[in-house]
PDB file of N, CA and C in Angstrom:
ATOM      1  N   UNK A   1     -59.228  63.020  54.818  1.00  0.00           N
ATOM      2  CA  UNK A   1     -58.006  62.291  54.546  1.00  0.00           C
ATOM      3  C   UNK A   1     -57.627  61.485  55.798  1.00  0.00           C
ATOM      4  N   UNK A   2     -57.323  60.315  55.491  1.00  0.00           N
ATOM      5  CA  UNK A   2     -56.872  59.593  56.933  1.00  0.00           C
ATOM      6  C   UNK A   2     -55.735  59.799  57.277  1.00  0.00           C
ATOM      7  N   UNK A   3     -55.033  59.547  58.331  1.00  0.00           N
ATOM      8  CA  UNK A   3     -53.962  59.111  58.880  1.00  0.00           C
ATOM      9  C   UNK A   3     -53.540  58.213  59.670  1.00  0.00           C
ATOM     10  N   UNK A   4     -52.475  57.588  59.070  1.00  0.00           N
ATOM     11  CA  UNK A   4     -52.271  56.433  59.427  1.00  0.00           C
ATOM     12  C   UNK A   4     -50.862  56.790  59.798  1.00  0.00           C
ATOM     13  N   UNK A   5     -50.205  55.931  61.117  1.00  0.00           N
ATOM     14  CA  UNK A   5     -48.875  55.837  61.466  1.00  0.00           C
ATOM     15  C   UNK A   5     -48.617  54.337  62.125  1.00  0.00           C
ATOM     16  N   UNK A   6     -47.394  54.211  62.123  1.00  0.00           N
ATOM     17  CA  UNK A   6     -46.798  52.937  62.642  1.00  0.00           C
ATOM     18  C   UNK A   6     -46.054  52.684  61.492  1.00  0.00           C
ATOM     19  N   UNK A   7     -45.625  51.015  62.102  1.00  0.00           N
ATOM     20  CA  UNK A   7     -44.574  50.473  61.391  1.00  0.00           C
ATOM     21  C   UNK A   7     -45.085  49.411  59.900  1.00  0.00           C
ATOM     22  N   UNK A   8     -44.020  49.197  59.328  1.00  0.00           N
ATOM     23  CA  UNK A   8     -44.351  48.312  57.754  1.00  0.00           C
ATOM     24  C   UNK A   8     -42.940  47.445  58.565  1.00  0.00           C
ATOM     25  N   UNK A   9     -43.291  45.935  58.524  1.00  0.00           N
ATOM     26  CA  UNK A   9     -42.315  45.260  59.056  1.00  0.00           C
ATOM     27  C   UNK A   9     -41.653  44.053  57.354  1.00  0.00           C
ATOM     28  N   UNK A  10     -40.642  44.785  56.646  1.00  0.00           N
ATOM     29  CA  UNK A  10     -40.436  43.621  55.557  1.00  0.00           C
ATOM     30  C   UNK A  10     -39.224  42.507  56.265  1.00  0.00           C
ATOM     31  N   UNK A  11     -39.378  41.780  55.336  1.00  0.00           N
ATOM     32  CA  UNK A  11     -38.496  40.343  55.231  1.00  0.00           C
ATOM     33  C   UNK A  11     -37.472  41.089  53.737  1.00  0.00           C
ATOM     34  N   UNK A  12     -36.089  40.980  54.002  1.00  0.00           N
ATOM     35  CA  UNK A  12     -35.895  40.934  52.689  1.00  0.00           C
ATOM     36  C   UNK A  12     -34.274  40.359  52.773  1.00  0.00           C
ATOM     37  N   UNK A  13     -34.368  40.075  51.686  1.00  0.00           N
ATOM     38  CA  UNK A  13     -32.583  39.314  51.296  1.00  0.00           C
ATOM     39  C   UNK A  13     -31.972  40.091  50.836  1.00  0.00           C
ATOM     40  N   UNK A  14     -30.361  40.167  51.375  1.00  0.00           N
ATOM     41  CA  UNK A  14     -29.323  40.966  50.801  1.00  0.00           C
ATOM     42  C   UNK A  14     -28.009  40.509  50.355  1.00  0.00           C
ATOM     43  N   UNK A  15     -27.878  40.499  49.391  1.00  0.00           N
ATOM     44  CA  UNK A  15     -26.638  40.042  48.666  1.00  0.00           C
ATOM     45  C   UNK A  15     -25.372  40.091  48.996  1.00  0.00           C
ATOM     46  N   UNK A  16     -24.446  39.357  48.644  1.00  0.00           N
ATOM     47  CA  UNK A  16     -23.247  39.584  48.569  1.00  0.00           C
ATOM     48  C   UNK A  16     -22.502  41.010  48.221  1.00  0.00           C
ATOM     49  N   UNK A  17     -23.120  41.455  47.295  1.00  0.00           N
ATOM     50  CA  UNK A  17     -23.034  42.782  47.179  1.00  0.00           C
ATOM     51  C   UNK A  17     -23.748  44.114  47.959  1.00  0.00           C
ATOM     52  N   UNK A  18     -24.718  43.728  48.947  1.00  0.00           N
ATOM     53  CA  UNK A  18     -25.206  44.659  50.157  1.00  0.00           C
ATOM     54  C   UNK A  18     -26.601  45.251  49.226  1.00  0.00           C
ATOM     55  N   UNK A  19     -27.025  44.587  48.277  1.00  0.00           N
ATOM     56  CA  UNK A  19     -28.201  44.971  47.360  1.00  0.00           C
ATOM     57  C   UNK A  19     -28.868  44.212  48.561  1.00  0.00           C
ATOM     58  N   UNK A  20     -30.442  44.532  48.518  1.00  0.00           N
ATOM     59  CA  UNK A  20     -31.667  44.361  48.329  1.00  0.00           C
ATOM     60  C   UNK A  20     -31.916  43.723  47.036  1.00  0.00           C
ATOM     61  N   UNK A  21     -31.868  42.223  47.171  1.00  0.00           N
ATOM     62  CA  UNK A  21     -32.876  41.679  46.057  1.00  0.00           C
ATOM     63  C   UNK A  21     -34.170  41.059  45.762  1.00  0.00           C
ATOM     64  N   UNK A  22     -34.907  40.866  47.243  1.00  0.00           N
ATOM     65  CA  UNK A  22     -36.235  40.062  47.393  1.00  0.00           C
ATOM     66  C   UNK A  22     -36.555  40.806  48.475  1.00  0.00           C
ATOM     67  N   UNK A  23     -37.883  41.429  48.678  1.00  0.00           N
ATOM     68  CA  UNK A  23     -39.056  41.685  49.836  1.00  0.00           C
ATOM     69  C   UNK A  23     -39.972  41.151  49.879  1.00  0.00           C
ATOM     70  N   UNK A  24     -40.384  40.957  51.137  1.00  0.00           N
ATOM     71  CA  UNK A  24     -41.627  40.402  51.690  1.00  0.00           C
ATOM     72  C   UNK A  24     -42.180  41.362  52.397  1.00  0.00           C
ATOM     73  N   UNK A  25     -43.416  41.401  52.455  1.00  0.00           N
ATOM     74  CA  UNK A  25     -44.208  42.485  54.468  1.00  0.00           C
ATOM     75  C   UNK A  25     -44.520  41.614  54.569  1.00  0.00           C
ATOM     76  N   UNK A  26     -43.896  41.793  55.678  1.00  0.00           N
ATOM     77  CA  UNK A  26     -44.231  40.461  56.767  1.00  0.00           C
ATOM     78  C   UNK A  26     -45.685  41.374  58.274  1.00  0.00           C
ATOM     79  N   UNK A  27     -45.533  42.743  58.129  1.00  0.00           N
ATOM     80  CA  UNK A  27     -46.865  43.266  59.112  1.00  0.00           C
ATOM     81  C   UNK A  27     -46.774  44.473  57.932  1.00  0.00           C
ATOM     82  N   UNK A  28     -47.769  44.333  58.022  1.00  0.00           N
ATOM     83  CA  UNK A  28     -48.428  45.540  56.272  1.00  0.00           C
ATOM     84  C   UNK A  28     -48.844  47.105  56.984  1.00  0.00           C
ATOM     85  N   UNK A  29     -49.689  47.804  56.864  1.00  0.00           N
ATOM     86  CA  UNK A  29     -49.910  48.885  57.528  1.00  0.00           C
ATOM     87  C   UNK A  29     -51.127  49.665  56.859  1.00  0.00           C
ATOM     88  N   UNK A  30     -51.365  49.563  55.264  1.00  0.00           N
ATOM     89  CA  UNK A  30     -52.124  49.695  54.369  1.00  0.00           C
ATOM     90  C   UNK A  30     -52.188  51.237  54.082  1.00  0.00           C
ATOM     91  N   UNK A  31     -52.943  51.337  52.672  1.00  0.00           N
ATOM     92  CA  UNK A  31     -52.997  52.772  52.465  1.00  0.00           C
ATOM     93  C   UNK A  31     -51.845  52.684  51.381  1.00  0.00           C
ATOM     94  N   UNK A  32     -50.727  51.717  50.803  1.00  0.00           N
ATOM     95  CA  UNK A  32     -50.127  51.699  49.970  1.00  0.00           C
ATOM     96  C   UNK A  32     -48.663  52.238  50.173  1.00  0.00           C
ATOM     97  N   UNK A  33     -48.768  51.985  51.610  1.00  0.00           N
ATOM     98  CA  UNK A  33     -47.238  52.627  52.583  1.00  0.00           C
ATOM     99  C   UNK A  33     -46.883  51.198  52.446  1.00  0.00           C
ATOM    100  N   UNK A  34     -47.200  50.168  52.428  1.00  0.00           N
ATOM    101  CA  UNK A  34     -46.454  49.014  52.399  1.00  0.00           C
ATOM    102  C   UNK A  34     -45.734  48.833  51.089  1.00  0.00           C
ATOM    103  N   UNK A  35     -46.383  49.166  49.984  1.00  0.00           N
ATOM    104  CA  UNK A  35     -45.718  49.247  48.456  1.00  0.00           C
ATOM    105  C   UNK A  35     -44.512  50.503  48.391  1.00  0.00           C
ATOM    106  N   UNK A  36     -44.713  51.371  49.464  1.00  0.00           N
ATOM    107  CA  UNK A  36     -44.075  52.728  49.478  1.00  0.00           C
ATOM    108  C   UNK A  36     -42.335  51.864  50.124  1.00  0.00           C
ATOM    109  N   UNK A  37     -42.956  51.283  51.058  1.00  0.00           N
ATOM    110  CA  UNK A  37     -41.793  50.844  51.838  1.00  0.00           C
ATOM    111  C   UNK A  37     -40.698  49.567  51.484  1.00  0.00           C
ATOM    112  N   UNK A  38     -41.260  48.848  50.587  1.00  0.00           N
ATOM    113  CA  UNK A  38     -40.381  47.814  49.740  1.00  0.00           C
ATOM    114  C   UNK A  38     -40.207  48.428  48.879  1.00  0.00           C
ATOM    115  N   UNK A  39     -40.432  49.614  47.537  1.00  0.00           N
ATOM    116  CA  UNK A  39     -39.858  50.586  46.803  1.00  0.00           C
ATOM    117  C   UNK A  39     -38.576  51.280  47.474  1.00  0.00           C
ATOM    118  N   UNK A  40     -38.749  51.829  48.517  1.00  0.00           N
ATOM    119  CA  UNK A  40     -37.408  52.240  49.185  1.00  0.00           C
ATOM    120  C   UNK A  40     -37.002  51.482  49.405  1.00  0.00           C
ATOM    121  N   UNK A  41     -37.012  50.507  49.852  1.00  0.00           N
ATOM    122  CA  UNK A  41     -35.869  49.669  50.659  1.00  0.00           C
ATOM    123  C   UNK A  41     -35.352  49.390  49.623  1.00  0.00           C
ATOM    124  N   UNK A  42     -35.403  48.953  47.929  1.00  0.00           N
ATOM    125  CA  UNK A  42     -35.012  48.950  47.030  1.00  0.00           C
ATOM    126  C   UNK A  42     -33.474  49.508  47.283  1.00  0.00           C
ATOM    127  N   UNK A  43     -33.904  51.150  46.918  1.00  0.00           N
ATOM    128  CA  UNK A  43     -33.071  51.591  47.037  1.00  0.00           C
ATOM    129  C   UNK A  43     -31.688  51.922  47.797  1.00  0.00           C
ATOM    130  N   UNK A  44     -31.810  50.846  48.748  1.00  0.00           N
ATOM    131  CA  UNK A  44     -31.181  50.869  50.194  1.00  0.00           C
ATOM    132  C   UNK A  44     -29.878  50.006  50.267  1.00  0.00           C
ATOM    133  N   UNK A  45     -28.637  50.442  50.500  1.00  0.00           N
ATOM    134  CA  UNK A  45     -27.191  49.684  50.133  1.00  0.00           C
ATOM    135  C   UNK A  45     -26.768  49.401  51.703  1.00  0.00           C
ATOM    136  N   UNK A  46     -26.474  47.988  52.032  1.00  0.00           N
ATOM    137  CA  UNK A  46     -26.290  47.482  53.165  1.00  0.00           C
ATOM    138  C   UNK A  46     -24.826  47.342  52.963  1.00  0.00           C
ATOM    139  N   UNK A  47     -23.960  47.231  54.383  1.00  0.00           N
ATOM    140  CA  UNK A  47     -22.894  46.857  54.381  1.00  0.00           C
ATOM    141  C   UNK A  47     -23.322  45.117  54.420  1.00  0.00           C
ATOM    142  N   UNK A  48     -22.667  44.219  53.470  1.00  0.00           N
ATOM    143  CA  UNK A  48     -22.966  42.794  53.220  1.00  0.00           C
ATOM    144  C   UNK A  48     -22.282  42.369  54.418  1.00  0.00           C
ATOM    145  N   UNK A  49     -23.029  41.017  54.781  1.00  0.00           N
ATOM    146  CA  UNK A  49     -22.531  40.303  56.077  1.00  0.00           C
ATOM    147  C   UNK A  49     -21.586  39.250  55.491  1.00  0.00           C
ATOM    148  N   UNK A  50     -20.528  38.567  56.308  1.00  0.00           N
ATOM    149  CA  UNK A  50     -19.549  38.070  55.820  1.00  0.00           C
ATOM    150  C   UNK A  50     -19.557  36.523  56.708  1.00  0.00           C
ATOM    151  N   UNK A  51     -18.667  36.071  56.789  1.00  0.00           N
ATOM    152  CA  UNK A  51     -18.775  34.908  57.169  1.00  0.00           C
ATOM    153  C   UNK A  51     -17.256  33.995  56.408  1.00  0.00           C
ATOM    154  N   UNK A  52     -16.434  33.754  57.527  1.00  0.00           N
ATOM    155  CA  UNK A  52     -15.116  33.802  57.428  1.00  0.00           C
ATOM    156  C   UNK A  52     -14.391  34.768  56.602  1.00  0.00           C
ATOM    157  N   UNK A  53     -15.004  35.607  56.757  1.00  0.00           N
ATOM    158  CA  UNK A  53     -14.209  37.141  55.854  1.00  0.00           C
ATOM    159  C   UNK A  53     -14.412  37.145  54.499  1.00  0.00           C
ATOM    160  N   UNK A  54     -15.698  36.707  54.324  1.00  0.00           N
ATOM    161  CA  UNK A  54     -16.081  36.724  52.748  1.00  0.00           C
ATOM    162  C   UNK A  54     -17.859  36.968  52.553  1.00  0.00           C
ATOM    163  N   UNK A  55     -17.646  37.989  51.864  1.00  0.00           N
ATOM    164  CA  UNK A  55     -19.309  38.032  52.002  1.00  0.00           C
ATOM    165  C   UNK A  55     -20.324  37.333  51.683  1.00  0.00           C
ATOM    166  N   UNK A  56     -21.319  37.069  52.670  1.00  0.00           N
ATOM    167  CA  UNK A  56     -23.203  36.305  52.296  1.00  0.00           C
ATOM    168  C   UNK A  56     -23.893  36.931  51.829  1.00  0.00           C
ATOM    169  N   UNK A  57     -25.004  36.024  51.306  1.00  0.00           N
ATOM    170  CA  UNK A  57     -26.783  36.646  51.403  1.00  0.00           C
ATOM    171  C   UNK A  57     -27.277  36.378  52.540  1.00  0.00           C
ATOM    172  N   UNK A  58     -28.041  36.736  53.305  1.00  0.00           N
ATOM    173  CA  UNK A  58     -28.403  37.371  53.917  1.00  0.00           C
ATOM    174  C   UNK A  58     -29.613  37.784  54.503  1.00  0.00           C
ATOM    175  N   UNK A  59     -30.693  37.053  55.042  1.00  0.00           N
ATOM    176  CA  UNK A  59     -32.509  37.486  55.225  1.00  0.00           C
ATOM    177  C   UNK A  59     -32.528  38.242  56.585  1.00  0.00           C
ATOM    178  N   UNK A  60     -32.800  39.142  56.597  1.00  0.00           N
ATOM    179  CA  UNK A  60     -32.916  40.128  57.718  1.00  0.00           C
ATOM    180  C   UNK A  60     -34.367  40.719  57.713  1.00  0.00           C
ATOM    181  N   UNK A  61     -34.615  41.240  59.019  1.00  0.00           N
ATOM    182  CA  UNK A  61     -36.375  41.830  59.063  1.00  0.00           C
ATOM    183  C   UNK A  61     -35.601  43.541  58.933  1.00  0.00           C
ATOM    184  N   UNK A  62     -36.650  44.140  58.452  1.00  0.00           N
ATOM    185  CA  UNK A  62     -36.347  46.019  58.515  1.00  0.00           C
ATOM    186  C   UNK A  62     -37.870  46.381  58.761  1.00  0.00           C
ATOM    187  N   UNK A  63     -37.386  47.472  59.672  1.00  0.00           N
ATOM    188  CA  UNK A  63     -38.495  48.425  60.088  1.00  0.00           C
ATOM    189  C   UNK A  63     -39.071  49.364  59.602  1.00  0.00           C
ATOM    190  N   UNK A  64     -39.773  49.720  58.421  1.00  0.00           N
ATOM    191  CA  UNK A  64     -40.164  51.321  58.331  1.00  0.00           C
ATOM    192  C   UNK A  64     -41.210  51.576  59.100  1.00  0.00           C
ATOM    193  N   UNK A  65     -40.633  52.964  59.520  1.00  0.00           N
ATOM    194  CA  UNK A  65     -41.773  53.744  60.431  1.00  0.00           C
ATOM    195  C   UNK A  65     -42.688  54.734  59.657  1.00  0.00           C
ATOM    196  N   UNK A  66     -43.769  54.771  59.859  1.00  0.00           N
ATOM    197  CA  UNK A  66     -44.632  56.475  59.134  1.00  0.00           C
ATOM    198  C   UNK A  66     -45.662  56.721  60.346  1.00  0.00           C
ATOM    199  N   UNK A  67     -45.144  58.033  60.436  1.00  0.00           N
ATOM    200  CA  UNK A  67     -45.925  58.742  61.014  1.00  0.00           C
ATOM    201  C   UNK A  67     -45.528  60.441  61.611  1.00  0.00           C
ATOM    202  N   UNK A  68     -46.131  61.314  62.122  1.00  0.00           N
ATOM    203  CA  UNK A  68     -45.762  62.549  62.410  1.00  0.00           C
ATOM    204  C   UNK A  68     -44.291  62.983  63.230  1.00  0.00           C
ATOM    205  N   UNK A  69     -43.850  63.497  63.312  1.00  0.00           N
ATOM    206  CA  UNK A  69     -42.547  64.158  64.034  1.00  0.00           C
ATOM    207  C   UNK A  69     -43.140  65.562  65.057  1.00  0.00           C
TER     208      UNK A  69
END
């Protein structure tokens, strides 16, 4: 079995509402941790960024890490 660690670097947009609605990997990692890691980020609720006190969308980079502890 291999092991693999490091980072999955996505691109993704976040809504007005602090959703996750578009990913990219932008540095992949392989082994199907990159599909693992835009599935979660899915799931992932941002505080939305604002801009004169009203909320944007939003393209930000995120980091997932895998590997041992």
């Amino acid at each position: 079995m291999a092991h693999l660690e490091g980072p999955v670097v996505l691109s993704v947009l976040i809504d007005e509402k602090g959703r996750v609605t578009k990913d990219s990997i932008v540095r992949p990692l392989g082994l199907g941790l990159d599909d693992n890691a835009a599935q979660t980020i899915q799931t992932w609720r941002f505080e939305p960024a604002t801009v004169g006190g009203k909320p944007v969308t939003v393209r930000v980079g995120v980091q997932v890490n895998f590997g041992l502890r």
